[in-house]
Protein backbone atom coordinates (compact mmCIF):
# COMPACT_ATOMS: atom_id res chain seq x y z
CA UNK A 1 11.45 10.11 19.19
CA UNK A 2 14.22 12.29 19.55
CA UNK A 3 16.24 12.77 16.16
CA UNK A 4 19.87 12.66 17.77
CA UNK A 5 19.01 8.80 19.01
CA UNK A 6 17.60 7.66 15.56
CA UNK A 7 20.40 6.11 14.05
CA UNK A 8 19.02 6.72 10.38
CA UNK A 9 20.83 9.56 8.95
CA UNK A 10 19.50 11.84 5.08
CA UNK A 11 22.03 11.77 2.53
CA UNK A 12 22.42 14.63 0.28
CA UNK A 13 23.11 11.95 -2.34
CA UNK A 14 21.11 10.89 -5.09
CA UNK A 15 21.17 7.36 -5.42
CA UNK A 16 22.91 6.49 -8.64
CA UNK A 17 20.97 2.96 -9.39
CA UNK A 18 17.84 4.55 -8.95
CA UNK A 19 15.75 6.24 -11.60
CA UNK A 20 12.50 6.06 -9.82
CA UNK A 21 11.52 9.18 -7.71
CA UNK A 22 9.97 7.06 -4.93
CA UNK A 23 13.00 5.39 -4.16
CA UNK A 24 15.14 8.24 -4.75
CA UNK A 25 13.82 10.07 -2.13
CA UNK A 26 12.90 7.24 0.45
CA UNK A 27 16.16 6.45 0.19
CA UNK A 28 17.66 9.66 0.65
CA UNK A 29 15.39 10.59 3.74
CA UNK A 30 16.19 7.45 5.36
CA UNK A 31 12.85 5.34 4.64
CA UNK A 32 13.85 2.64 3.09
CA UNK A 33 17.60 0.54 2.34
CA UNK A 34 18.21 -0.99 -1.04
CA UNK A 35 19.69 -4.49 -0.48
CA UNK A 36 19.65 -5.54 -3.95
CA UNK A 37 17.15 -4.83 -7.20
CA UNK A 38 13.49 -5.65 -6.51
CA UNK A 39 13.67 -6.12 -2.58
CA UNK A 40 13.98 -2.87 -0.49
CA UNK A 41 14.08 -3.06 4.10
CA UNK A 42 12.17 -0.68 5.83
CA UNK A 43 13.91 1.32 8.28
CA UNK A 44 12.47 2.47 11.56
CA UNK A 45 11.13 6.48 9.34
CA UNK A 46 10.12 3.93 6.66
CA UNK A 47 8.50 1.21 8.76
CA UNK A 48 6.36 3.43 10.67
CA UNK A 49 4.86 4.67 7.56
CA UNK A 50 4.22 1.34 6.35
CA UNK A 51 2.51 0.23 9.51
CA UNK A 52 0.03 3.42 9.33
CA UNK A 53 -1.06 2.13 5.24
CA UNK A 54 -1.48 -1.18 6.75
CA UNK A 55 -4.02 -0.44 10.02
CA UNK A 56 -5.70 1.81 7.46
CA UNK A 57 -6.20 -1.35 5.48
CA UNK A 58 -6.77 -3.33 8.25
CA UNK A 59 -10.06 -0.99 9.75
CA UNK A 60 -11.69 -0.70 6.05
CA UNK A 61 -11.62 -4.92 5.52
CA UNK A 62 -12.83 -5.49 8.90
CA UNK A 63 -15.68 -2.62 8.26
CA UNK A 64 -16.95 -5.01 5.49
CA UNK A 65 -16.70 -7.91 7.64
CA UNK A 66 -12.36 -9.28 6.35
CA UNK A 67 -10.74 -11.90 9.63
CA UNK A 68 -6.85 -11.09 9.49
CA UNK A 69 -5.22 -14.23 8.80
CA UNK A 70 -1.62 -14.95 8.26
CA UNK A 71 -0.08 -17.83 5.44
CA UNK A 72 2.56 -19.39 4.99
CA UNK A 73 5.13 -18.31 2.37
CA UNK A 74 6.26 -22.01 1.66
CA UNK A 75 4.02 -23.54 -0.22
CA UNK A 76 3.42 -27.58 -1.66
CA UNK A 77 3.61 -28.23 -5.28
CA UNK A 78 0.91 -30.53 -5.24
CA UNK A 79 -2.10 -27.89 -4.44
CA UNK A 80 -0.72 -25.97 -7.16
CA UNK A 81 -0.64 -28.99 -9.25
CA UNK A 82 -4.40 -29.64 -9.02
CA UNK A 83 -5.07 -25.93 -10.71
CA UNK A 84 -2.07 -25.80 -13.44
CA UNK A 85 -0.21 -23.03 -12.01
CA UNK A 86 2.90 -25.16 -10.50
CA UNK A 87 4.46 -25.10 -14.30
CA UNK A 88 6.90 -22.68 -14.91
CA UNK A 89 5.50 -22.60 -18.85
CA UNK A 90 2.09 -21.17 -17.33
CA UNK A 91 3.74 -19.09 -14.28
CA UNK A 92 6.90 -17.64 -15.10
CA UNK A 93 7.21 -15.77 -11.53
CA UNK A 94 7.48 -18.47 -9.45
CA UNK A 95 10.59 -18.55 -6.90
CA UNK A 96 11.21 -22.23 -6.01
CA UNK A 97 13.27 -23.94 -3.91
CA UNK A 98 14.42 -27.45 -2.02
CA UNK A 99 15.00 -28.87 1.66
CA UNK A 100 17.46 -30.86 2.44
CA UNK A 101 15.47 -33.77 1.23
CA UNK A 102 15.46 -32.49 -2.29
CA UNK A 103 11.90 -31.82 -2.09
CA UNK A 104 10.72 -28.96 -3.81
CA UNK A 105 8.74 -26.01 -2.32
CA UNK A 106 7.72 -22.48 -3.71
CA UNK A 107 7.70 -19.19 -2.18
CA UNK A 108 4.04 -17.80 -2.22
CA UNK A 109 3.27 -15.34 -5.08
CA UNK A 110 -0.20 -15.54 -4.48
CA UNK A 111 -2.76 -17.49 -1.68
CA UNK A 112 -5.73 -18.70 -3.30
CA UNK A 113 -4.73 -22.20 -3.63
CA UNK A 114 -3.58 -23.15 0.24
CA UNK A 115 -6.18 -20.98 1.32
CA UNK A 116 -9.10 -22.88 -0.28
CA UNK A 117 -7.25 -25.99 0.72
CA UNK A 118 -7.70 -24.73 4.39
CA UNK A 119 -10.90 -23.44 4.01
CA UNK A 120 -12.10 -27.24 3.61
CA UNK A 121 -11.68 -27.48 7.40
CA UNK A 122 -13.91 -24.44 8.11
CA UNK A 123 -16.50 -24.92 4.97
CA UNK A 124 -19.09 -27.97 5.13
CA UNK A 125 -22.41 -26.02 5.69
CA UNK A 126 -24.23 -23.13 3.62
CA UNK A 127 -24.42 -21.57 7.13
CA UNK A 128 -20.37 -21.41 7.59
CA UNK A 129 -20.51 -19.20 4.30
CA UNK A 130 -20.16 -16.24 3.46
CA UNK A 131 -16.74 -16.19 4.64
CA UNK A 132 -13.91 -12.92 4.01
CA UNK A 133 -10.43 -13.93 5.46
CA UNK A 134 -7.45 -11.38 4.49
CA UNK A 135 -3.91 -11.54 5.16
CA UNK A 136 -0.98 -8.51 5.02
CA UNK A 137 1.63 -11.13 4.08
CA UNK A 138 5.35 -11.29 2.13
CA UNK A 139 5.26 -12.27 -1.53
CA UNK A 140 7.67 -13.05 -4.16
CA UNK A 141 7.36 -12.48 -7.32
CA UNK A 142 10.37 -13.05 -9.91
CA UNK A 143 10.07 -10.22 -11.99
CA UNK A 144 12.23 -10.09 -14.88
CA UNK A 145 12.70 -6.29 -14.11
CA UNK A 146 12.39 -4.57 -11.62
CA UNK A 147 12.84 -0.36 -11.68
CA UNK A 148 10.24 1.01 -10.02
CA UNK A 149 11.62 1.44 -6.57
CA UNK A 150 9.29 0.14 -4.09
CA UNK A 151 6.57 0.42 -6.74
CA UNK A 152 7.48 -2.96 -8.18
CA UNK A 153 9.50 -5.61 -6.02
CA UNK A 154 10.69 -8.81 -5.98
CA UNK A 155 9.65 -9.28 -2.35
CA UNK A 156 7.07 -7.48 -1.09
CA UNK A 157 4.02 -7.16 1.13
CA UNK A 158 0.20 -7.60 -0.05
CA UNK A 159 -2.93 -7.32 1.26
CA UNK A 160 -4.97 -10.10 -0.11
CA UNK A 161 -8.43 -10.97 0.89
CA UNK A 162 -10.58 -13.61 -0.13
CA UNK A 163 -14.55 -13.99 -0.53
CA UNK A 164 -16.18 -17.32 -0.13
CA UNK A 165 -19.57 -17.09 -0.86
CA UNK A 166 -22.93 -19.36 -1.49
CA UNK A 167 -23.85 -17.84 -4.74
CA UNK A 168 -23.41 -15.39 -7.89
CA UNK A 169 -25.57 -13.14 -6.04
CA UNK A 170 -23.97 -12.98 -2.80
CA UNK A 171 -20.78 -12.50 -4.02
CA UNK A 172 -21.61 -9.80 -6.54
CA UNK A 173 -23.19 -8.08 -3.34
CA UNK A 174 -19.55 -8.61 -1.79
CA UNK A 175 -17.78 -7.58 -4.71
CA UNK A 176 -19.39 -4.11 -5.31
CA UNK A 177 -19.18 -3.25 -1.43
CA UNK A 178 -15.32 -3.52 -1.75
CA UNK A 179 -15.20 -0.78 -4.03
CA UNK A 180 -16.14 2.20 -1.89
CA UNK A 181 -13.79 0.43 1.16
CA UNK A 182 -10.99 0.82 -1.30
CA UNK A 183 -11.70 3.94 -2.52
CA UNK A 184 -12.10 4.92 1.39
CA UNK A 185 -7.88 3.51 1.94
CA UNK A 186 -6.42 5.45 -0.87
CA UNK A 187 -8.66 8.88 -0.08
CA UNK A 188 -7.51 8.05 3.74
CA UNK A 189 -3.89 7.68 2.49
CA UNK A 190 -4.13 11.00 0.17
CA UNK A 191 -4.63 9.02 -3.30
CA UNK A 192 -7.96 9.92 -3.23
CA UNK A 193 -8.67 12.73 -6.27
CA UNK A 194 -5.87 10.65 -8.25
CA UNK A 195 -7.51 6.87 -7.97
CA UNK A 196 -9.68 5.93 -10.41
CA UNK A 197 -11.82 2.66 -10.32
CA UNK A 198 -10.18 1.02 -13.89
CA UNK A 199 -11.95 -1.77 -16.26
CA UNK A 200 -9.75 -4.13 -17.22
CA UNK A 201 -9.61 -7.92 -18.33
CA UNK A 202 -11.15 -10.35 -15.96
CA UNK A 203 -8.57 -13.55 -17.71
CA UNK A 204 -10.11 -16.54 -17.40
CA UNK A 205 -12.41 -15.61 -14.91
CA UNK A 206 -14.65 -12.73 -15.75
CA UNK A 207 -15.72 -10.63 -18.31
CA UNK A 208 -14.05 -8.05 -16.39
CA UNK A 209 -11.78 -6.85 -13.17
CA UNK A 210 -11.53 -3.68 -11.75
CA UNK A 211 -7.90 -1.90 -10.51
CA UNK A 212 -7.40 1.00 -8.96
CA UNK A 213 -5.17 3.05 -10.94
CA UNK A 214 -3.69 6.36 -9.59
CA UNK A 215 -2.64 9.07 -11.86
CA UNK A 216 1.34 9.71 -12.15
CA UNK A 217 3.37 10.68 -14.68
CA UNK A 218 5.93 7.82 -13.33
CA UNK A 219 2.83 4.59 -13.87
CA UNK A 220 3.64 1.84 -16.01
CA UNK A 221 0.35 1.34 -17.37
CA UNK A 222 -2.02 3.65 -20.16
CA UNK A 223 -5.87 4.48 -18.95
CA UNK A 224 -8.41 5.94 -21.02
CA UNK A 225 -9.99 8.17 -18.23
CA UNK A 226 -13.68 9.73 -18.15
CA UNK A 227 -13.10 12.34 -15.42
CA UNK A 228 -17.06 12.99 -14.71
CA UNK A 229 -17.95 9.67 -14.17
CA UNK A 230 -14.59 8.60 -11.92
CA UNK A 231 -14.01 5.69 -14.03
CA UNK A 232 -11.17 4.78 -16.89
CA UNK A 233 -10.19 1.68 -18.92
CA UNK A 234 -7.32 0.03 -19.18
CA UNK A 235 -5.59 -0.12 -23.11
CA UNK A 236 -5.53 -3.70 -22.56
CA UNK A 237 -9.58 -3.51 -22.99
CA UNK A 238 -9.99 -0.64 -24.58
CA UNK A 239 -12.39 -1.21 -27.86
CA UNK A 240 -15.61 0.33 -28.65
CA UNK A 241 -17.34 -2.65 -27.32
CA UNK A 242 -15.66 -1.95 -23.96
CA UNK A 243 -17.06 2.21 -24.31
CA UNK A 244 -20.42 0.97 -25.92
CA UNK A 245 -20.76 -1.55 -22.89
CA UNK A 246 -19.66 0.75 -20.28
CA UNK A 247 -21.53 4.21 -21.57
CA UNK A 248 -18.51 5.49 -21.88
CA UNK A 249 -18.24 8.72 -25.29
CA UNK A 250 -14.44 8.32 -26.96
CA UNK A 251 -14.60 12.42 -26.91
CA UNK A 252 -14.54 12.69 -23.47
CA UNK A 253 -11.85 9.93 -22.95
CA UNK A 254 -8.18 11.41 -21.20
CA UNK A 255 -5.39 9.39 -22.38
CA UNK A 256 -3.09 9.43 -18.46
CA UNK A 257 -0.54 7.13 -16.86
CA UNK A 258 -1.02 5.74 -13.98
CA UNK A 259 0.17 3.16 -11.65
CA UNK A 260 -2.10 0.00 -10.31
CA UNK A 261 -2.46 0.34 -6.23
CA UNK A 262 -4.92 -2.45 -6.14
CA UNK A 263 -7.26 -4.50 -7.91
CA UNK A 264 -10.78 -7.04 -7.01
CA UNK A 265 -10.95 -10.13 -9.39
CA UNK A 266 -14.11 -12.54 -9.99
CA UNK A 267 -12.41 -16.58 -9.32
CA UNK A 268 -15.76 -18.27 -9.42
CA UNK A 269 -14.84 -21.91 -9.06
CA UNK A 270 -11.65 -21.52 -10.70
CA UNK A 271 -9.91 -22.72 -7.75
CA UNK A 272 -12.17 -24.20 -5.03
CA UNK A 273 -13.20 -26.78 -8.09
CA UNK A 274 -10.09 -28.85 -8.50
CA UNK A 275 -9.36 -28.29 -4.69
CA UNK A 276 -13.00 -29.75 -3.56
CA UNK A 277 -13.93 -26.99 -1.85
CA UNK A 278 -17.66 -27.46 -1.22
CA UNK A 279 -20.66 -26.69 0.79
CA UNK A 280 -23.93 -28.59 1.59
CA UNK A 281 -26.86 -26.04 0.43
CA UNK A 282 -30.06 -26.27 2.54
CA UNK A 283 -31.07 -29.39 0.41
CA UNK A 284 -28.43 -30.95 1.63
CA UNK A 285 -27.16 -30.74 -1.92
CA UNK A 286 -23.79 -30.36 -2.30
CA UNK A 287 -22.62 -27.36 -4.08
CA UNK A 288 -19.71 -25.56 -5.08
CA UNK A 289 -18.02 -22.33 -3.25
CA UNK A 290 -17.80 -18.70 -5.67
CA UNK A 291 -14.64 -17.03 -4.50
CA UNK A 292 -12.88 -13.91 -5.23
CA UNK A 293 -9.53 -12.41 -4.69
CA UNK A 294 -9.04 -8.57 -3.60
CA UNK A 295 -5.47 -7.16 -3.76
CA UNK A 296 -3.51 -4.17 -2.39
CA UNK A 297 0.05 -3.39 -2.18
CA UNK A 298 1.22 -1.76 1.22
CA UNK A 299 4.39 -1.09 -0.42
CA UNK A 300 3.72 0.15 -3.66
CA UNK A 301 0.68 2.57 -2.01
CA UNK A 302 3.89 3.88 0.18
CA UNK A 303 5.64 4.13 -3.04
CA UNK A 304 3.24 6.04 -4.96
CA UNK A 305 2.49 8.28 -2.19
CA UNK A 306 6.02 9.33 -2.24
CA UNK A 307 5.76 9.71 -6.33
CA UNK A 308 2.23 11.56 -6.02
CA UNK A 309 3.06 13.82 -2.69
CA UNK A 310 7.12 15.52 -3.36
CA UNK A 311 8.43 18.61 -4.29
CA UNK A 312 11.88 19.96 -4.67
CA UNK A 313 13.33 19.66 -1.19
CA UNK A 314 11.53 16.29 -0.73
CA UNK A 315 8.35 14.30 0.61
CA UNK A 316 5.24 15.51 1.71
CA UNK A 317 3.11 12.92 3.73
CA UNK A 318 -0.60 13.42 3.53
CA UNK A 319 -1.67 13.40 7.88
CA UNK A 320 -2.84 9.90 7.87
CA UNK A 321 0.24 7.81 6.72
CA UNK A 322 2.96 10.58 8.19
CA UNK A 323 5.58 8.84 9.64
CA UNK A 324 5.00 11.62 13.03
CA UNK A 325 2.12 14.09 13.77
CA UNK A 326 4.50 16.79 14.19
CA UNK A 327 8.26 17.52 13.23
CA UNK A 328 9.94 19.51 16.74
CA UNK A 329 12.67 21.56 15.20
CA UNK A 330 14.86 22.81 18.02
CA UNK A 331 17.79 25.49 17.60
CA UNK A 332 18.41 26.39 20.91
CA UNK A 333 21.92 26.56 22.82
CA UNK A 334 21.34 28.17 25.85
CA UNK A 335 20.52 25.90 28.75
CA UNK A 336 17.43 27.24 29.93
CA UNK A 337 16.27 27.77 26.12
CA UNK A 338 16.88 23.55 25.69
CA UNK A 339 14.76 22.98 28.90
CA UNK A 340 12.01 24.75 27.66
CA UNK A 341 12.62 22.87 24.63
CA UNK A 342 12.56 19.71 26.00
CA UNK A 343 9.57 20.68 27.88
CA UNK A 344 7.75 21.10 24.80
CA UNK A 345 8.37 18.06 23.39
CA UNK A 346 7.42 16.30 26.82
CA UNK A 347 4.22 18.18 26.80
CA UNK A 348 3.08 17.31 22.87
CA UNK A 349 3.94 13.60 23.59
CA UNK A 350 1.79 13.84 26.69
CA UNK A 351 -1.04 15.53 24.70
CA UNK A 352 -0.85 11.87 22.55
CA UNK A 353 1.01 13.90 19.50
CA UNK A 354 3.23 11.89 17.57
CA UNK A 355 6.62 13.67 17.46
CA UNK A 356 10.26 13.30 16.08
CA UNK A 357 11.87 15.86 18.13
CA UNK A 358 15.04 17.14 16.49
CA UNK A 359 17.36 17.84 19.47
CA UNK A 360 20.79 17.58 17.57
CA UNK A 361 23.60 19.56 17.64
CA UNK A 362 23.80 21.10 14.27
CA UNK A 363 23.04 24.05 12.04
CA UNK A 364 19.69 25.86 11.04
CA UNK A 365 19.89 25.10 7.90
CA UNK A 366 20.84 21.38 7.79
CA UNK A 367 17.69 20.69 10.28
CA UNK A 368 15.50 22.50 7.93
CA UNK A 369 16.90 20.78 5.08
CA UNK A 370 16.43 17.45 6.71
CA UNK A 371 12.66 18.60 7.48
CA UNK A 372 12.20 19.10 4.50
CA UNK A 373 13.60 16.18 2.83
CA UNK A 374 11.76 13.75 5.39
CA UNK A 375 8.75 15.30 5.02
CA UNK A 376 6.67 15.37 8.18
CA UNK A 377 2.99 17.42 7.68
CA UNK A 378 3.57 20.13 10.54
CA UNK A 379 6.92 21.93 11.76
CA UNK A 380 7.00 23.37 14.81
CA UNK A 381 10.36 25.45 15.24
CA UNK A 382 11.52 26.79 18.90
CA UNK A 383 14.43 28.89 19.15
CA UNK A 384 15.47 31.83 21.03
CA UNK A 385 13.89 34.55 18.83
CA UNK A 386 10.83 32.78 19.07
CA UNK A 387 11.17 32.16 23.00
CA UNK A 388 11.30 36.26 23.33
CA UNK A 389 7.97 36.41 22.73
CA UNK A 390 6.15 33.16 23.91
CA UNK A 391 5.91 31.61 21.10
CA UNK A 392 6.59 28.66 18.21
CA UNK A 393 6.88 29.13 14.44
CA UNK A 394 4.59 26.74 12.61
CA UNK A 395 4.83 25.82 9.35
CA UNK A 396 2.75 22.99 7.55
CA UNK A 397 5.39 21.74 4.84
CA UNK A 398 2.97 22.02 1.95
CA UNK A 399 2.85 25.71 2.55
CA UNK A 400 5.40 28.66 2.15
CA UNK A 401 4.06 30.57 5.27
CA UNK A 402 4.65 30.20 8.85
CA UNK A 403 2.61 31.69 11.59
CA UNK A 404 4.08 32.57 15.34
CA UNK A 405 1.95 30.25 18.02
CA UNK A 406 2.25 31.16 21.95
CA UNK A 407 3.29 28.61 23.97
């Protein structure tokens, strides 16, 4: 892409509404438009980053065996109904709404109602099971605040899968190989050495769940962390039959903040109970189907990549989630100088690099600025001086040194 056609433009501007760093400087490097609190659009910078977090989703749930689906976000009172979460007294996010016909309809805040409901049509047999459908879908969730940039929204995208399985057994088995896949998203998207697999309360459904908390000064929630072992509790649990339970010595216990990027939950037959969601075993007895619910947020992992991975002069994308491979910084006049430019460019996209090409006609300084502030891993500067002997300057924009490159 060349930068003098992307119609995005940095601001040297500080959003005033905006305490949270994330959205300060997605905002400010053209990522992301605030259209009101709690729901954020992704501009084309922005959207290209999101897409990358979401294939790298995608290829770990389809390692373990996930089937992209995709809901709807209108959902029928009645399903919801049947499990007592349609009350506003027991779910005080919902976002509802009529047709015409004064019927009333929600906006999704979560799938494992219509998805059991539909799984009836695919589920008779214990040889149709197990069965791991996932979805990267729009929720909404009406939060009564919302401040955390694109950490915590009002509308928002999730990754939710969902396990159907025959037994305990096989979905413990299922459960405990989702751990290292999300482990393997948030190393792949540079959360890695910050995300800690978290103990935390299960509800109604298990003794425990697990989230995956990553360590920022900016998280809403308190862990108790045990660096050696890679694992933390949540304050919510934390008693000394939690640490007794777990192994776990108070003395070597880190009080942190961090900020939940996903979490795996035990259902059982929570859900696939009161919707008759059942299997004939090979008996031909009919039993009932153990589910589970696995959660990520696209938009908060964006979110607390850009808390985790900043400095001064703005972001610093880990390689993996960048929104390009390779930032072109041009500041050549001359017209044989811009030709060789432009053959540069031509030849890194040929090579199958990814590159914003900044062919605009402005200063030194502003373009490095801008670099800077959006963020891109590698910087490859051409210029006259640099022309005079064959070469490119590279910088990576986590380092202060540059090295000349020939051509």
């Amino acid at each position: 892409m060349r930068q003098s056609q992307l119609f995005t433009k940095t601001s040297k501007q500080t959003p005033k509404d905006e305490v949270s760093t994330n959205a300060q400087l997605l905002i400010k490097a053209g990522f992301i438009h605030k259209e009101l609190a709690g729901a954020y659009s992704y501009l084309p910078l922005g959207l290209r980053v999101l897409n990358k977090i979401n294939n790298i989703i995608r290829e770990e749930m389809n390692i373990i065996g996930g089937q992209e689906i995709f809901l709807t976000s209108l959902q029928n009172p009645e399903l919801w109904k049947r499990t007592d979460r349609w009350s506003d007294e027991i779910v005080d996010n919902w976002f509802k709404t009529r047709l015409k016909n004064d019927t009333e309809l929600g906006l999704a805040f979560t799938h494992e109602e219509p998805l059991a409901n539909l799984m009836k049509n695919h589920i008779n047999s214990y040889k149709d099971l197990p069965c791991y459908p996932y979805q990267i879908q729009t929720k909404f969730r009406n939060e009564l605040r919302s401040k955390s940039g694109i950490m915590r929204c009002r509308e928002f995208l999730m990754k939710d899968l969902y396990s159907f399985s025959r037994t305990q057994e096989e979905h413990d088995n299922f459960y405990e190989s989702t751990k290292p896949a999300y482990l393997k998203i948030f190393e792949r998207c540079g959360l890695g050495d910050k995300t800690f697999i978290t103990f935390a309360s299960g509800g109604v459904f298990s003794k425990y769940s697990h989230e995956f908390q990553t360590l920022t000064e900016s998280g809403e929630d308190i862990i108790y962390l045990d660096r050696e072992k890679k694992i933390a509790v949540n304050k919510e649990v934390y008693t000394d039959e939690i640490l007794a339970s777990l192994e776990l010595n108070k003395d070597n216990l880190e009080e942190v903040k961090a900020v939940e990027v996903g979490n795996i939950f035990t259902l059982g037959t929570k859900y696939s109970e009161p919707l008759g969601l059942n299997y004939n075993d090979k008996d031909s007895k009919q039993q009932t189907v153990i589910m589970g619910s696995y959660g990520i947020g696209p938009g908060r992992v964006m979110g607390t990549i850009a808390e985790v991975h900043n400095d001064e002069n703005g972001l610093i994308w880990p390689e993996e989630v960048a929104p390009f491979d390779i930032h072109l910084v041009s500041l050549c006049k001359e017209e044989s100088d811009v030709k060789k430019a432009d053959e540069l460019y031509t030849k890194l996209t040929s090579e199958g690099k990814d590159v914003l090409y900044d062919d605009r006609n402005t200063s030194a300084g502003a373009k490095f600025a801008d670099s800077d502030l959006i963020g891109i891993p590698v910087r490859y500067v051409i210029s006259p001086k640099t022309l005079e002997q064959g070469s490119v300057e590279v910088k990576k924009r986590d380092q202060e040194e540059s090295e000349l490159v020939k051509l």
